[in-house]
N, C-alpha and C. Protein backbone atom coordinates (compact mmCIF):
# COMPACT_ATOMS: atom_id res chain seq x y z
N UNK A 1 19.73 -7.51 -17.55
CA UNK A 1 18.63 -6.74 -17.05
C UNK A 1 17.47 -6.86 -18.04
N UNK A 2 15.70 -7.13 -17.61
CA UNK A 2 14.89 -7.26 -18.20
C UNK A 2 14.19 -6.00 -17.98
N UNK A 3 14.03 -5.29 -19.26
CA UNK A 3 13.04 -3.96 -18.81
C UNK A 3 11.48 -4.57 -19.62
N UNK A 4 10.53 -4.02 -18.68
CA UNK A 4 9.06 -4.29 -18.28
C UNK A 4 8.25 -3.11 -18.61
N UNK A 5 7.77 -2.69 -19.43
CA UNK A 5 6.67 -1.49 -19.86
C UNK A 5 5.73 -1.92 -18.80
N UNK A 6 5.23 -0.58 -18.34
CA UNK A 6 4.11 -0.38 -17.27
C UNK A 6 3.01 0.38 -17.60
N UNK A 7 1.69 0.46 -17.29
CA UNK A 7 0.84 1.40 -17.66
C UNK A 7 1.07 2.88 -17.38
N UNK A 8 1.35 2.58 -16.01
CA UNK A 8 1.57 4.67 -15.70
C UNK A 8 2.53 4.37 -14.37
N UNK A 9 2.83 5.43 -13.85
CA UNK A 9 3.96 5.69 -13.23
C UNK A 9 3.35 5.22 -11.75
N UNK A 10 2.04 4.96 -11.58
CA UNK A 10 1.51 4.79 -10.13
C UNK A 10 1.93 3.30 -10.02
N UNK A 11 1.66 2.55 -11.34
CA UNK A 11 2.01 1.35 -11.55
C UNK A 11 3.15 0.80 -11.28
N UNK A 12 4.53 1.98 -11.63
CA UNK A 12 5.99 1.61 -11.51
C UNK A 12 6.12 1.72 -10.34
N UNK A 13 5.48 2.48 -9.41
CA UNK A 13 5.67 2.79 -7.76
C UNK A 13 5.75 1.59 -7.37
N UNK A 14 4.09 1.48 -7.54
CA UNK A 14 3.84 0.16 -6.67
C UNK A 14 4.55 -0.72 -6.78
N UNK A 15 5.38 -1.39 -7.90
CA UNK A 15 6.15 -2.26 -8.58
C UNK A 15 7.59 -2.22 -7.60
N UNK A 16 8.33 -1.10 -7.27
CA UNK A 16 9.30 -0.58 -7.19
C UNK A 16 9.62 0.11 -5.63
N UNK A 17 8.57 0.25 -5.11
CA UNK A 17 8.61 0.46 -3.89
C UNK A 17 8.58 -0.49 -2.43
N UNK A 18 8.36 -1.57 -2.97
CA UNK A 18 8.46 -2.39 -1.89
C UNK A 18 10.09 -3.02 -2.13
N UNK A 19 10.60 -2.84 -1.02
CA UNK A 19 11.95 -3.66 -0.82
C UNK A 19 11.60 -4.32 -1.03
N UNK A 20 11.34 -5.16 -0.74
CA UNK A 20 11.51 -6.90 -0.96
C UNK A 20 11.03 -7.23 -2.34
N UNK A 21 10.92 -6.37 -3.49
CA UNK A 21 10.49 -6.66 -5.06
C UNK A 21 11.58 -7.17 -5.48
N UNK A 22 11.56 -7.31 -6.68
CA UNK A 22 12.67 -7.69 -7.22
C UNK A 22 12.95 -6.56 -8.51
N UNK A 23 11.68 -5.83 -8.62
CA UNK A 23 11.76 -5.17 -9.55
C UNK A 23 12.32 -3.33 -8.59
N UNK A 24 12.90 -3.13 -9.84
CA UNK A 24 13.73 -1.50 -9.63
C UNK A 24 13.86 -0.83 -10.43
N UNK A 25 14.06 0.07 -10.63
CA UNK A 25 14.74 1.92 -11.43
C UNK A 25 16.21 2.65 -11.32
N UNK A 26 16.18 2.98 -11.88
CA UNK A 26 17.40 3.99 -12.19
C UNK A 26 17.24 5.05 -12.58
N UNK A 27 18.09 6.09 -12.18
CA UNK A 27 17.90 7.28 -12.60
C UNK A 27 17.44 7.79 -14.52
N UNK A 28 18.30 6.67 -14.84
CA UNK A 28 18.36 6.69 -16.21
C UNK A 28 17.08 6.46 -16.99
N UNK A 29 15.96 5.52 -15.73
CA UNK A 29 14.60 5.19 -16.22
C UNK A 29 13.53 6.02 -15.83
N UNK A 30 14.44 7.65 -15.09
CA UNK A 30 13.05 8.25 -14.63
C UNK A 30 12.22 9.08 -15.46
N UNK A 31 10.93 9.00 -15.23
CA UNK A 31 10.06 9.60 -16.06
C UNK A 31 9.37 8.72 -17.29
N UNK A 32 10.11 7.40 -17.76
CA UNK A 32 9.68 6.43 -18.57
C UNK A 32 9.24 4.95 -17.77
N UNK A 33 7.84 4.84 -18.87
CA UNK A 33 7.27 4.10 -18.22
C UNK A 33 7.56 2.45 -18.31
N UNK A 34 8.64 2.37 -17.24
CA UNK A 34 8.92 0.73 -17.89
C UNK A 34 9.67 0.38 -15.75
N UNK A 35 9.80 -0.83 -15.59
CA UNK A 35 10.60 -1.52 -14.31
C UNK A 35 11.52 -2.05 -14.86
N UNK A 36 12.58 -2.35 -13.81
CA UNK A 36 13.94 -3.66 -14.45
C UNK A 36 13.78 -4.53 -13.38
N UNK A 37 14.43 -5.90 -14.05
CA UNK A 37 14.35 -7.17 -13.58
C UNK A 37 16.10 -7.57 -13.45
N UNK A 38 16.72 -7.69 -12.80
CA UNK A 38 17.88 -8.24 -13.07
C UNK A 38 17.09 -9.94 -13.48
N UNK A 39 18.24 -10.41 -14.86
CA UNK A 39 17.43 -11.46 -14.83
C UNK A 39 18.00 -12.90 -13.99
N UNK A 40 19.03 -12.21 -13.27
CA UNK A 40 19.18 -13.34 -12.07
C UNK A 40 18.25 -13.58 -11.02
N UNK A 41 17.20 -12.84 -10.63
CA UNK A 41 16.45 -12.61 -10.17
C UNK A 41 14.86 -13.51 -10.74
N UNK A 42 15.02 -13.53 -12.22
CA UNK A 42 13.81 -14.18 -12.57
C UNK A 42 13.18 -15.20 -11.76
N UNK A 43 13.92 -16.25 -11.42
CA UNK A 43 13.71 -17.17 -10.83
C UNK A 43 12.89 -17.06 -9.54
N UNK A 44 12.89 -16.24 -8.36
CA UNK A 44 12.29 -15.35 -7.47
C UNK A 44 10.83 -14.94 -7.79
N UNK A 45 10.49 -15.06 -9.16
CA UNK A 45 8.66 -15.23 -9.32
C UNK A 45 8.40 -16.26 -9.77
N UNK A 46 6.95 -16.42 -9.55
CA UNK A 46 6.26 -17.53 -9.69
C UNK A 46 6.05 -17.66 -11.18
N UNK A 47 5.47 -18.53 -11.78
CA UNK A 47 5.25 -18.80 -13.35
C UNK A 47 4.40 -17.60 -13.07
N UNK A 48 3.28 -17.71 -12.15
CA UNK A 48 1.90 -16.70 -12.44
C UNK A 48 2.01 -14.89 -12.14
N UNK A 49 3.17 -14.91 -11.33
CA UNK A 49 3.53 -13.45 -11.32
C UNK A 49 4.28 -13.07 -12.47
N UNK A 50 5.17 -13.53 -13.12
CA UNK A 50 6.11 -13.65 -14.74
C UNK A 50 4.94 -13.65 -15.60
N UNK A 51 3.99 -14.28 -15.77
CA UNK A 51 2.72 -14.12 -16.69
C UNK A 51 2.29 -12.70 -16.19
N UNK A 52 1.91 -12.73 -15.25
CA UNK A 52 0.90 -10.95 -15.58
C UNK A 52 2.18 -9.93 -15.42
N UNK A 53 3.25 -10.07 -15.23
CA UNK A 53 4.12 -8.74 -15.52
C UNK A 53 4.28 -8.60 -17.06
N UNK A 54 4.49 -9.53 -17.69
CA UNK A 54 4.33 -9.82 -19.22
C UNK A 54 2.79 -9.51 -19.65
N UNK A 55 1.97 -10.35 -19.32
CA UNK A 55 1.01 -9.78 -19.68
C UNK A 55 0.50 -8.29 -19.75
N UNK A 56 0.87 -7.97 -18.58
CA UNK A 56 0.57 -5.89 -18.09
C UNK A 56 1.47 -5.63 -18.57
N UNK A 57 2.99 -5.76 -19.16
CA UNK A 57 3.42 -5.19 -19.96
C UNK A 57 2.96 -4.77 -21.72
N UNK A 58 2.10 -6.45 -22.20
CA UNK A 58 1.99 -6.30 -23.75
C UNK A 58 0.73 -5.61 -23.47
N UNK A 59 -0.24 -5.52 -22.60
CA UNK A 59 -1.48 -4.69 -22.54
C UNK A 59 -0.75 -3.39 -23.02
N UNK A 60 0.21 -2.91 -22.03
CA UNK A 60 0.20 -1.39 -21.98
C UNK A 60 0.55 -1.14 -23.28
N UNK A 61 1.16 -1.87 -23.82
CA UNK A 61 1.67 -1.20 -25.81
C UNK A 61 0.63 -1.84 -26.61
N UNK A 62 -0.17 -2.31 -26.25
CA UNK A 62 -1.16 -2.97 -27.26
C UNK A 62 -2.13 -1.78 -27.47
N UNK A 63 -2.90 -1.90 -28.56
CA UNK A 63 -3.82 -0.94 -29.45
C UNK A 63 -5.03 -1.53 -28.38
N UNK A 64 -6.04 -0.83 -28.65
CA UNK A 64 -6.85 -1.42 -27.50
C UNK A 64 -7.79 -2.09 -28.12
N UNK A 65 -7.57 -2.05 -29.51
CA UNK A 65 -8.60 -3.03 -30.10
C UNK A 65 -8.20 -4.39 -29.69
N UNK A 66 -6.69 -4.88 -30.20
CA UNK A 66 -6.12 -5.92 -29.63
C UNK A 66 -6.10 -6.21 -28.43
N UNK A 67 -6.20 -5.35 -27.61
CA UNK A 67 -6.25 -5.52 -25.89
C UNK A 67 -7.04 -6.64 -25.81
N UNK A 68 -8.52 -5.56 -26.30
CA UNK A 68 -9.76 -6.32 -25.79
C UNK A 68 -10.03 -7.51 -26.13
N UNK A 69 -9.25 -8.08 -27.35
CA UNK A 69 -9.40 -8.97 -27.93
C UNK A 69 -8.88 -10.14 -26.93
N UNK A 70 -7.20 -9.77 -26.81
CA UNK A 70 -6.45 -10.25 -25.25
C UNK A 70 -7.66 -10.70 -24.59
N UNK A 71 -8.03 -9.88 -23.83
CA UNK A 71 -8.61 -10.08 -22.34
C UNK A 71 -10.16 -10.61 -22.54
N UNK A 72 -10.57 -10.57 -23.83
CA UNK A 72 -12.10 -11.55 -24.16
C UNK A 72 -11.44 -12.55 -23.91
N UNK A 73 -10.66 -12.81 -24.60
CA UNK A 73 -10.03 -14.80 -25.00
C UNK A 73 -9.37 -14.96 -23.75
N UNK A 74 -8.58 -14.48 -22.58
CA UNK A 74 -7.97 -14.85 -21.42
C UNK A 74 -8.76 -13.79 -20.42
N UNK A 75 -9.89 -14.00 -19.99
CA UNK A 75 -10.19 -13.02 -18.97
C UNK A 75 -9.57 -13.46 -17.57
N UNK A 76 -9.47 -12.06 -16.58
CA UNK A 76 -8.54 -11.93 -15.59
C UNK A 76 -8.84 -13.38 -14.79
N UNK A 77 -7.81 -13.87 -13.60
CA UNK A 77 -8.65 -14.84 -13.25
C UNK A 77 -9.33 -13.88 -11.52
């Protein structure tokens, strides 16, 4: 299992609410802000969806000085 830090919990919804995701929760993850990946499942995203779940993951723990720094040098596409 791959756990995924999220910005806020509207974020984990959206993530987590569509059946057909691959991403899910557990009781054990409620109230903390992160998704799971079984990682048999990895395979089921694209290189470019695996990049911004990673990416929106290191945003959300990054200092925001470093963020910005992030997202000057790779802006969104």
């Amino acid at each position: 299992m791959i756990v995924f830090w999220v910005e806020s919990e509207a974020d984990k919804q959206a993530l987590v609410q569509d059946e057909a995701s691959q991403f899910f929760t557990t009781a054990h993850f409620n109230g903390h802000p992160s998704v799971l990946l079984r990682a048999g499942r990895i395979g089921e995203l694209t290189r470019n969806e695996l990049a911004e779940v990673v990416q929106d993951a290191w945003l959300s723990r990054a200092s925001a000085r470093r963020a910005a720094a992030w997202l000057s040098a790779h802006p969104p596409a």
